[in-house]
Protein backbone atom coordinates (compact mmCIF):
# COMPACT_ATOMS: atom_id res chain seq x y z
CA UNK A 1 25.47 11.70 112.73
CA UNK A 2 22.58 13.52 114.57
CA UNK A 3 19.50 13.70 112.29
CA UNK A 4 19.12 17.29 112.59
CA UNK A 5 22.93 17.99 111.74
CA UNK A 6 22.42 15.52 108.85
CA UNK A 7 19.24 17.32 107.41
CA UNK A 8 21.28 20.91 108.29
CA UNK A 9 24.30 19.80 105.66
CA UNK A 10 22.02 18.71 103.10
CA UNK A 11 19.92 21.43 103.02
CA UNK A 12 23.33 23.43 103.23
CA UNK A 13 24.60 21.17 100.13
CA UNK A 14 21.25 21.60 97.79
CA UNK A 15 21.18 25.36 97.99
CA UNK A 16 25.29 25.88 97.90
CA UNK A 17 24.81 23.12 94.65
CA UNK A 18 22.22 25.24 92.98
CA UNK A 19 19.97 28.00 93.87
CA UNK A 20 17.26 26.39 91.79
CA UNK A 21 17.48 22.81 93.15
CA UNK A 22 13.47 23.33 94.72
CA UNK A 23 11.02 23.57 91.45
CA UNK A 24 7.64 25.27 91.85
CA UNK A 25 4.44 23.84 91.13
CA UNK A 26 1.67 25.60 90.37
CA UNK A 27 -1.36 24.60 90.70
CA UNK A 28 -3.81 25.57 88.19
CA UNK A 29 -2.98 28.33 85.41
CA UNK A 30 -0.14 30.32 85.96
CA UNK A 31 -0.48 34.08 85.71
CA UNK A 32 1.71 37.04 85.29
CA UNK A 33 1.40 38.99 88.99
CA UNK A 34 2.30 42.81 88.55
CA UNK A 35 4.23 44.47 91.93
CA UNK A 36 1.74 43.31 94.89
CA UNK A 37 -1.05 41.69 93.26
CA UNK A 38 -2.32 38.84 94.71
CA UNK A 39 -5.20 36.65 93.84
CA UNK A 40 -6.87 34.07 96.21
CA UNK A 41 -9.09 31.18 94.50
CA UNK A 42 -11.23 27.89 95.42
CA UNK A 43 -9.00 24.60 95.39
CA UNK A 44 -9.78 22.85 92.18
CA UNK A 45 -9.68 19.08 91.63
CA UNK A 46 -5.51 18.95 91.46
CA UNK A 47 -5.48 21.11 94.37
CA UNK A 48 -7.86 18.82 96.04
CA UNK A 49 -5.99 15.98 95.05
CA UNK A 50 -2.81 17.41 96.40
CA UNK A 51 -3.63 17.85 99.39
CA UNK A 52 -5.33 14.34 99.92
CA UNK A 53 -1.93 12.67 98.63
CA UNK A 54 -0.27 15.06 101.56
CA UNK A 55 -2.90 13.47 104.35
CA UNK A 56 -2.64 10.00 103.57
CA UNK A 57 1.25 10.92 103.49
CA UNK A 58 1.22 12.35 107.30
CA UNK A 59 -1.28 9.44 107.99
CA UNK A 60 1.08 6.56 106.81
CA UNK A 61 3.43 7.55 109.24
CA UNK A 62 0.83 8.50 111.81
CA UNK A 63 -0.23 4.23 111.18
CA UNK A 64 2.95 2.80 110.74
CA UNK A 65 4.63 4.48 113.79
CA UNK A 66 1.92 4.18 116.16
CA UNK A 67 -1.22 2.37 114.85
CA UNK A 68 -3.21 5.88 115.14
CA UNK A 69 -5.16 8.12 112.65
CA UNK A 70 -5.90 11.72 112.17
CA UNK A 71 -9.38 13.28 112.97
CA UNK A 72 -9.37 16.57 111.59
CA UNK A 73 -9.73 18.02 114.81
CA UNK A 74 -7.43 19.65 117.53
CA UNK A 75 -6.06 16.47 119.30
CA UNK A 76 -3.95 16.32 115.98
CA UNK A 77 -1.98 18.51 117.66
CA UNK A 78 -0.38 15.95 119.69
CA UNK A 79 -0.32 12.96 117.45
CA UNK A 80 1.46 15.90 114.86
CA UNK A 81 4.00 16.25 118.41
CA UNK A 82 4.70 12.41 118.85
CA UNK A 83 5.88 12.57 115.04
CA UNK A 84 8.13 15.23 115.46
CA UNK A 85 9.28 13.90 118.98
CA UNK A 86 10.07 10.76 117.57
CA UNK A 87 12.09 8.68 114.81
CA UNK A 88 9.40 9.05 112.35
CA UNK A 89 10.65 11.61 110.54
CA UNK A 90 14.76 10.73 110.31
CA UNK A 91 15.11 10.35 106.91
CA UNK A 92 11.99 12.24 105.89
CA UNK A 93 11.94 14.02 102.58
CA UNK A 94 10.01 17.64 101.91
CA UNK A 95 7.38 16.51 100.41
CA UNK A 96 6.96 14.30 103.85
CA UNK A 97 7.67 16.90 106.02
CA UNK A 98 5.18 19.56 104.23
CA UNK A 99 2.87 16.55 104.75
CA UNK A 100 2.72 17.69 108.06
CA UNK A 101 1.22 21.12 107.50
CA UNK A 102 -1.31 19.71 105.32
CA UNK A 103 -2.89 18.14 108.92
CA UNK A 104 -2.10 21.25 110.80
CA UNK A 105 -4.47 23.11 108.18
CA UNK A 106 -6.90 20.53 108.13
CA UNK A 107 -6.62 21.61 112.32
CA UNK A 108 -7.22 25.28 111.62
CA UNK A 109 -10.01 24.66 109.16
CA UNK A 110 -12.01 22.57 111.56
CA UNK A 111 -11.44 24.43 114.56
CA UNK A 112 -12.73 27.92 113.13
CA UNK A 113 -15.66 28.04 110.54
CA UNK A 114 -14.29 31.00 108.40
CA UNK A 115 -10.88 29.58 107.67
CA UNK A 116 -10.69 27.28 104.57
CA UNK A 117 -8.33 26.00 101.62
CA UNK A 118 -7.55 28.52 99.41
CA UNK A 119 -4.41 29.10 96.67
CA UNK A 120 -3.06 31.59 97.15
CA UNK A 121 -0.94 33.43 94.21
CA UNK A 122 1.57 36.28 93.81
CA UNK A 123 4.13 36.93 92.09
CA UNK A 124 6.44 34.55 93.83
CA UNK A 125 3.45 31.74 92.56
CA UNK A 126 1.35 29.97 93.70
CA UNK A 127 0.67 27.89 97.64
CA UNK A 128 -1.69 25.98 99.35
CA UNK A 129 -2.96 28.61 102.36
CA UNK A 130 -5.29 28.52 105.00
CA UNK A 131 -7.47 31.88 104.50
CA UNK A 132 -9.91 33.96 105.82
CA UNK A 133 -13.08 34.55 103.73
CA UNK A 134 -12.96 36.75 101.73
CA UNK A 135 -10.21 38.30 102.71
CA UNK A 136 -6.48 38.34 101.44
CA UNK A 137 -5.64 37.14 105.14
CA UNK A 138 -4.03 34.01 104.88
CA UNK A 139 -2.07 31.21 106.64
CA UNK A 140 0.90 29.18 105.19
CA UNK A 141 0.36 25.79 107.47
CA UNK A 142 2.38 23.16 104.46
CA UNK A 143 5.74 24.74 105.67
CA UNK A 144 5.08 26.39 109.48
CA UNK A 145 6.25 22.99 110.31
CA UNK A 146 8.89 21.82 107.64
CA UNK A 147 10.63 25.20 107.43
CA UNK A 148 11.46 24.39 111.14
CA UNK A 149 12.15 20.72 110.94
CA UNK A 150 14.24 21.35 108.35
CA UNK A 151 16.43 23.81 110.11
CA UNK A 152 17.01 21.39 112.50
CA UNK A 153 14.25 22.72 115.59
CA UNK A 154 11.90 20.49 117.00
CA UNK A 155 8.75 22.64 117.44
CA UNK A 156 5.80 22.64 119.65
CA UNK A 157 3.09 21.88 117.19
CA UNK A 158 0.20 23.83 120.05
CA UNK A 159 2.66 26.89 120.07
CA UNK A 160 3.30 27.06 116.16
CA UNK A 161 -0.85 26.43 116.01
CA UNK A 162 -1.87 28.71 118.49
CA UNK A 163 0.54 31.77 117.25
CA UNK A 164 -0.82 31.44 113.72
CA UNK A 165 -3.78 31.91 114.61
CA UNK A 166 -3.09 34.75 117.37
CA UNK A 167 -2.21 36.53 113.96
CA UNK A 168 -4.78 35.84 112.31
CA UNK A 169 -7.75 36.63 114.59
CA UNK A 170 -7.28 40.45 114.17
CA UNK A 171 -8.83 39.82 111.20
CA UNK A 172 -11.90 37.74 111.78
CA UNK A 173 -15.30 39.03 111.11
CA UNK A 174 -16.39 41.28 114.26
CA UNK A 175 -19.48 39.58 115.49
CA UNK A 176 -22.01 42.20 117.14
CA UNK A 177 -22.94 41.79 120.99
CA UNK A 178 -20.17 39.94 122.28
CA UNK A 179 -17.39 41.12 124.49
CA UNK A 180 -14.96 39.84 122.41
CA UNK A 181 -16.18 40.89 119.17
CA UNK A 182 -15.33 37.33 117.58
């Protein structure tokens, strides 16, 4: 059985089995969120920690697979692509999958100074996000890519990376004296 089919009846099977099968962690102290209210704070050390565990995840694959490494930069990109393209990722859980995202933001946060880690918290709790400074403009990289594998699409990492942060850039601070304003 095709992987994707496979991963599309399971998925199909956890949420027809129970609506609660996925539990949600939160990362440090969980607060009651009234209507809209968000808040947006620093990583602490679990966060931290999360995330790390999440590289050296993507990175074990990124090894075993093709004897490569990630560099925190935007030729990630592709060596996120050959995972996708390839085996690596056939019987790949969420956790491994969401893996994934955590090198895509590591992608965003070196390619553009004012992006950086943030949790992010409303009342649906709390994620790992990609945000603007001081702003409540964030990115959700630890599922742009799962969400898709998991529905069975292969995605084009540049396209996923490069639309993300088309909707984002709105929002960057306006630098004066460029033509641009960013």
């Amino acid at each position: 059985m095709p992987f994707a089919l496979r991963r599309r009846l399971i998925t199909g099977a956890l949420i027809f089995i129970s609506p609660f099968a996925v539990a949600q962690i939160t990362f440090g102290p969980a607060q009651e969120r009234d209507g809209g209210q968000v808040e947006i704070r620093d990583l602490n050390w679990m966060n931290n920690n999360f995330l790390d565990q999440a590289r050296q995840r993507a990175e074990y694959l990124l090894r075993q697979k093709y004897g490569a490494q990630f560099h925190q930069d935007r030729g990630d990109l592709s060596q996120l692509q050959r995972l996708i393209d390839s085996d690596a990722l056939e019987d790949a859980d969420k956790q491994t999958l969401q893996s994934l995202g955590a090198v895509l933001g590591d992608v965003f946060v070196s390619e553009h100074k004012d992006l950086n880690w943030k949790v992010y918290e409303d009342n649906q709790g709390a994620s790992h996000a990609v945000c603007l400074d001081n702003t409540e403009h964030c990115i959700f990289p630890m599922t742009m890519l799962s969400r898709r594998l998991e529905a069975g699409l292969e995605p084009n990492v540049t396209s996923v990376f490069e639309n993300a942060l088309a909707s984002i850039k709105p929002y960057f601070p306006k630098l004066p004296y460029t033509r641009e304003g960013y």
